[in-house]
Protein backbone atom coordinates (compact mmCIF):
# COMPACT_ATOMS: atom_id res chain seq x y z
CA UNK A 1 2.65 13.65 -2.98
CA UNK A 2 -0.55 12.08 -1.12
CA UNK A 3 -2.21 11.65 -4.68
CA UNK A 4 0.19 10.04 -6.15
CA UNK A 5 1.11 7.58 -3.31
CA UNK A 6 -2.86 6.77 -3.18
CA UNK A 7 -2.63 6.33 -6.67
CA UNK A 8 0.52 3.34 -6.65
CA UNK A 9 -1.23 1.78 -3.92
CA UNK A 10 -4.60 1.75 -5.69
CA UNK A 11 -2.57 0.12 -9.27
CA UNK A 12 -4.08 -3.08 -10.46
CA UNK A 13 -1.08 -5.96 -10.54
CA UNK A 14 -2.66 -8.37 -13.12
CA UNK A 15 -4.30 -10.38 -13.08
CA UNK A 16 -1.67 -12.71 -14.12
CA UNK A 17 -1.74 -16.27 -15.46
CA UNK A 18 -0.82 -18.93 -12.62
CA UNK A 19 1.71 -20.42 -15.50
CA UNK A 20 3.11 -16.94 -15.94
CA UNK A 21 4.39 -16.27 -11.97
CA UNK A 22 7.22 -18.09 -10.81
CA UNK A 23 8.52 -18.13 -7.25
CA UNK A 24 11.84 -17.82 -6.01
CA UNK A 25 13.40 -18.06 -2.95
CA UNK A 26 17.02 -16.28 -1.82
CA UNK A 27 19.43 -18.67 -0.66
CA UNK A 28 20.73 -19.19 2.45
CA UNK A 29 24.06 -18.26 5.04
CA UNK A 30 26.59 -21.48 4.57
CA UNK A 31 25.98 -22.39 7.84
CA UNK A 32 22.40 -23.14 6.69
CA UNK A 33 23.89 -25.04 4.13
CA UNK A 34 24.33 -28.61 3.72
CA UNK A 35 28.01 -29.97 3.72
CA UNK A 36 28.00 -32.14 0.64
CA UNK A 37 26.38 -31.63 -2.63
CA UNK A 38 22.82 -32.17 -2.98
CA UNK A 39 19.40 -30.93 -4.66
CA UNK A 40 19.35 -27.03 -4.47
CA UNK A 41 15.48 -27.97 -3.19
CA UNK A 42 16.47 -29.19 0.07
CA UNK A 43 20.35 -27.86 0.46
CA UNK A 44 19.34 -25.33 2.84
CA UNK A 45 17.82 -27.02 6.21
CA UNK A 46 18.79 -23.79 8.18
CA UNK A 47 16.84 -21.83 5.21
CA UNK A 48 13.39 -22.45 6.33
CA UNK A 49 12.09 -20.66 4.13
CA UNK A 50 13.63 -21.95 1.09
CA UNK A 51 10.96 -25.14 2.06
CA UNK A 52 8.13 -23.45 2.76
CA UNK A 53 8.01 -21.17 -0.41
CA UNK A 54 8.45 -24.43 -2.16
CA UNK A 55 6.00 -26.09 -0.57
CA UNK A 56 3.65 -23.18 -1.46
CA UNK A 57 4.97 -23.54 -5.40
CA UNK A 58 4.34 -27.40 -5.45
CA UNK A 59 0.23 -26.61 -3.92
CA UNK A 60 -0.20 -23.47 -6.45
CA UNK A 61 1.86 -25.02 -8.91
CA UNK A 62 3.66 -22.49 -9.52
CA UNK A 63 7.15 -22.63 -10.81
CA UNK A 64 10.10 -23.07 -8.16
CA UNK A 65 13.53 -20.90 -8.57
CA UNK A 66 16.18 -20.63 -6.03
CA UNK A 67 18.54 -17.40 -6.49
CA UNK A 68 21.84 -18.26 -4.39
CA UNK A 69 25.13 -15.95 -5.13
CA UNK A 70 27.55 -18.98 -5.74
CA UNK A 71 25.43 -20.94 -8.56
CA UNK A 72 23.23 -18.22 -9.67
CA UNK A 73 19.44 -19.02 -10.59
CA UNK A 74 18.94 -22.93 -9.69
CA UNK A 75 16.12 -24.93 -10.29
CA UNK A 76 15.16 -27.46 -7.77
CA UNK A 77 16.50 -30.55 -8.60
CA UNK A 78 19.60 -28.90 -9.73
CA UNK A 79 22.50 -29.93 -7.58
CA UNK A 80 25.18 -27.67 -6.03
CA UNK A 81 27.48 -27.64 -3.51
CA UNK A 82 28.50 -25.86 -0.45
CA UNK A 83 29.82 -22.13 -1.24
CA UNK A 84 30.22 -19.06 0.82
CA UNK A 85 29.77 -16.14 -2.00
CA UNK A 86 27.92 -12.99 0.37
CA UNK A 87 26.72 -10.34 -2.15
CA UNK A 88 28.18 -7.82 0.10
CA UNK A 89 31.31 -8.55 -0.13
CA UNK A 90 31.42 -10.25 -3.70
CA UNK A 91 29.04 -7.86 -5.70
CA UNK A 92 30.13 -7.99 -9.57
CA UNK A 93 31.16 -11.49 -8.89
CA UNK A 94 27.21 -12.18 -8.07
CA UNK A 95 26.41 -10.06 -10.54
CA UNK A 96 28.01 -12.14 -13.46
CA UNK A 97 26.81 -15.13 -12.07
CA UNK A 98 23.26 -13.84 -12.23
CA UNK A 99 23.72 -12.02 -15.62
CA UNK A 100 24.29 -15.18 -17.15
CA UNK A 101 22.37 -17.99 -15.05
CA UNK A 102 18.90 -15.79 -14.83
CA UNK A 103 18.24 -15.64 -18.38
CA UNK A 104 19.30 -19.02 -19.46
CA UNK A 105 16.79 -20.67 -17.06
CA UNK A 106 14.13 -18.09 -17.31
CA UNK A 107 14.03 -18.40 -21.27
CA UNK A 108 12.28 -15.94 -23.63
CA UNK A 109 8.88 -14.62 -22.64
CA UNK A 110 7.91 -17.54 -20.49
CA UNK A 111 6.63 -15.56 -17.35
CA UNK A 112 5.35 -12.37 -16.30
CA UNK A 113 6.42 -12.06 -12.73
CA UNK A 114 8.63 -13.16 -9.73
CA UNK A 115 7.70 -13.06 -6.54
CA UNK A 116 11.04 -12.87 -4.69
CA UNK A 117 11.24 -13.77 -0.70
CA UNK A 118 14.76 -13.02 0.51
CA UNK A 119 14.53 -14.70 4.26
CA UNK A 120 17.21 -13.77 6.02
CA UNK A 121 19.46 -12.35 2.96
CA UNK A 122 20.00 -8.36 2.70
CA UNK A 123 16.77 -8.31 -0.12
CA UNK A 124 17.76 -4.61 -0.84
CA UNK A 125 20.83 -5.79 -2.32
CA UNK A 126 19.36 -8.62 -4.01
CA UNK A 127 16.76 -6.92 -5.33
CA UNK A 128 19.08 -3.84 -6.82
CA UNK A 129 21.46 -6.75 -8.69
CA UNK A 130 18.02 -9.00 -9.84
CA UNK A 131 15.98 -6.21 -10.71
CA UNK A 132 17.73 -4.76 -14.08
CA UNK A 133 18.29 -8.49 -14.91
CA UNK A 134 14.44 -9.47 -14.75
CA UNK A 135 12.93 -6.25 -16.55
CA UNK A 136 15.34 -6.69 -19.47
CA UNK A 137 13.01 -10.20 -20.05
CA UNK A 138 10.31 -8.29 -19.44
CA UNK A 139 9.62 -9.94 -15.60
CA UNK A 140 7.71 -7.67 -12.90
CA UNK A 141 9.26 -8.25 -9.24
CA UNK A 142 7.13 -8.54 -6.79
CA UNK A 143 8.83 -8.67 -3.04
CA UNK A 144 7.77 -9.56 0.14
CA UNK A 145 8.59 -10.32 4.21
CA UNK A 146 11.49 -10.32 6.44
CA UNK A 147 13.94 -11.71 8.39
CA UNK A 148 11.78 -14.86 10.98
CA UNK A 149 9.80 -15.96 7.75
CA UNK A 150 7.62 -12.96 8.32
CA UNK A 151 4.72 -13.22 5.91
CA UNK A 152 6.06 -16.40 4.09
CA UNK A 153 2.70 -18.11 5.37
CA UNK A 154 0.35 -15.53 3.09
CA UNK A 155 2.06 -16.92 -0.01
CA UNK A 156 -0.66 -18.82 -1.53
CA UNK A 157 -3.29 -15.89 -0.52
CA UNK A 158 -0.98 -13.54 -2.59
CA UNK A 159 -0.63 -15.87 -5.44
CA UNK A 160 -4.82 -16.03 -5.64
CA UNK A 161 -5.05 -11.90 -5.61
CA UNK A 162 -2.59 -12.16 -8.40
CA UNK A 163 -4.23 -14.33 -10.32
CA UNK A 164 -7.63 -12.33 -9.95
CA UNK A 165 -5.76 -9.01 -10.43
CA UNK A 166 -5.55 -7.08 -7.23
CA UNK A 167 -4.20 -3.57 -5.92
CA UNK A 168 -1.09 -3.11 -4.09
CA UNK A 169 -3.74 -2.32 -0.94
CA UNK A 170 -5.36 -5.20 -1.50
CA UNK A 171 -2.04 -7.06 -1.29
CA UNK A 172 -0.53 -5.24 1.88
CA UNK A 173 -3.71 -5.63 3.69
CA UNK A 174 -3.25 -9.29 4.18
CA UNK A 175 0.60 -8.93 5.16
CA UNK A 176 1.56 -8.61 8.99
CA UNK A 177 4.65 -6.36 7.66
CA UNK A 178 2.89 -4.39 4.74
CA UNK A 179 6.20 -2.28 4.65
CA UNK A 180 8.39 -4.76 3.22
CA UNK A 181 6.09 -5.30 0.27
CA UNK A 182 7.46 -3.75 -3.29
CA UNK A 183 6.27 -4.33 -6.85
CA UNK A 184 8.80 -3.20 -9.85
CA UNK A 185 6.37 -3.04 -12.75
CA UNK A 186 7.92 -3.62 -15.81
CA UNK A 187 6.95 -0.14 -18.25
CA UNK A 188 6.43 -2.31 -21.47
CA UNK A 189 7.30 -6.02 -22.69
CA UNK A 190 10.87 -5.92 -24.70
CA UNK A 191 10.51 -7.09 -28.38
CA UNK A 192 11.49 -10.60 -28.68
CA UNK A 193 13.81 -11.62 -31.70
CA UNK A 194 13.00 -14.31 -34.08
């Protein structure tokens, strides 16, 4: 059991094309919410960290995704206004809302991997309802960070490994809460129709 957890932790992710990563950020609680419609981009002022993995998209330039359970996958200068849809208590709803929004922005064979930070959101439910979605494109998920923007300030650092190809070690050893990082390889690229 030793080997083989040595083993995951020594697997090379990538190296992956900058063009080929997109970043997304959960949404946030509706009392981080703005009370009118407005840019997905800045409709979360209580979501800190909404801003601040944009900000690290716009200096990488990386693509910028927001995942919120009442619109679905947003870009950011896609406007929506204020819902209260918690995955908890709402889960196929979510779940059809993401079925159909993640693929329509994400298009055919356009990137290789997400890096998901879920803030203050429950990310293990997140990730169980986004993960299916993104390997049936043919998207790796790469996870990261807690609750308090834990780790949301080594974005760009992990973006760089990533780029270079690095191990999950590599990854974790730059993290102040390694345990929170998880990468969902996907096995092998689905064949794209023509």
């Amino acid at each position: 059991m030793e080997s083989q957890n040595k083993d995951r932790l020594a697997r090379i992710i990538g190296p992956f094309l900058i063009n080929r990563i997109i970043l997304c950020s959960a949404d946030a609680h509706p009392r981080s919410q703005r009370n009118l419609p407005g840019t997905a981009a800045f409709f979360f002022p209580g979501g800190k960290w909404v801003g601040a993995f944009r900000n690290a998209a716009n200096y990488l330039n990386c693509r910028f995704v927001i995942l919120t359970t009442g619109h679905g996958l947003k870009n950011p200068d896609d406007i929506i206004e204020p819902y209260d849809i918690h995955i908890d208590d709402h889960p196929e709803e979510v779940d059809n809302i993401w079925r159909e929004t993640i693929p329509n922005l994400m298009g055919d064979s356009l990137y290789d991997l997400m890096i998901f930070y879920s803030g203050g959101c429950p990310r293990d439910t997140y990730v169980e309802h986004l993960r299916p979605i993104l390997h049936s494109l043919g998207i790796s998920l790469l996870t990261f960070g807690r609750p308090n923007m834990f780790d949301i300030g080594k974005t760009r650092e992990m973006v760089e490994l990533l780029t270079e190809g690095a191990t999950c070690q590599n990854i974790r050893a730059i993290l102040r809460c390694p345990d929170r990082f998880a990468f969902y390889p996907v096995s092998k690229r689905p064949k794209v129709s023509v």
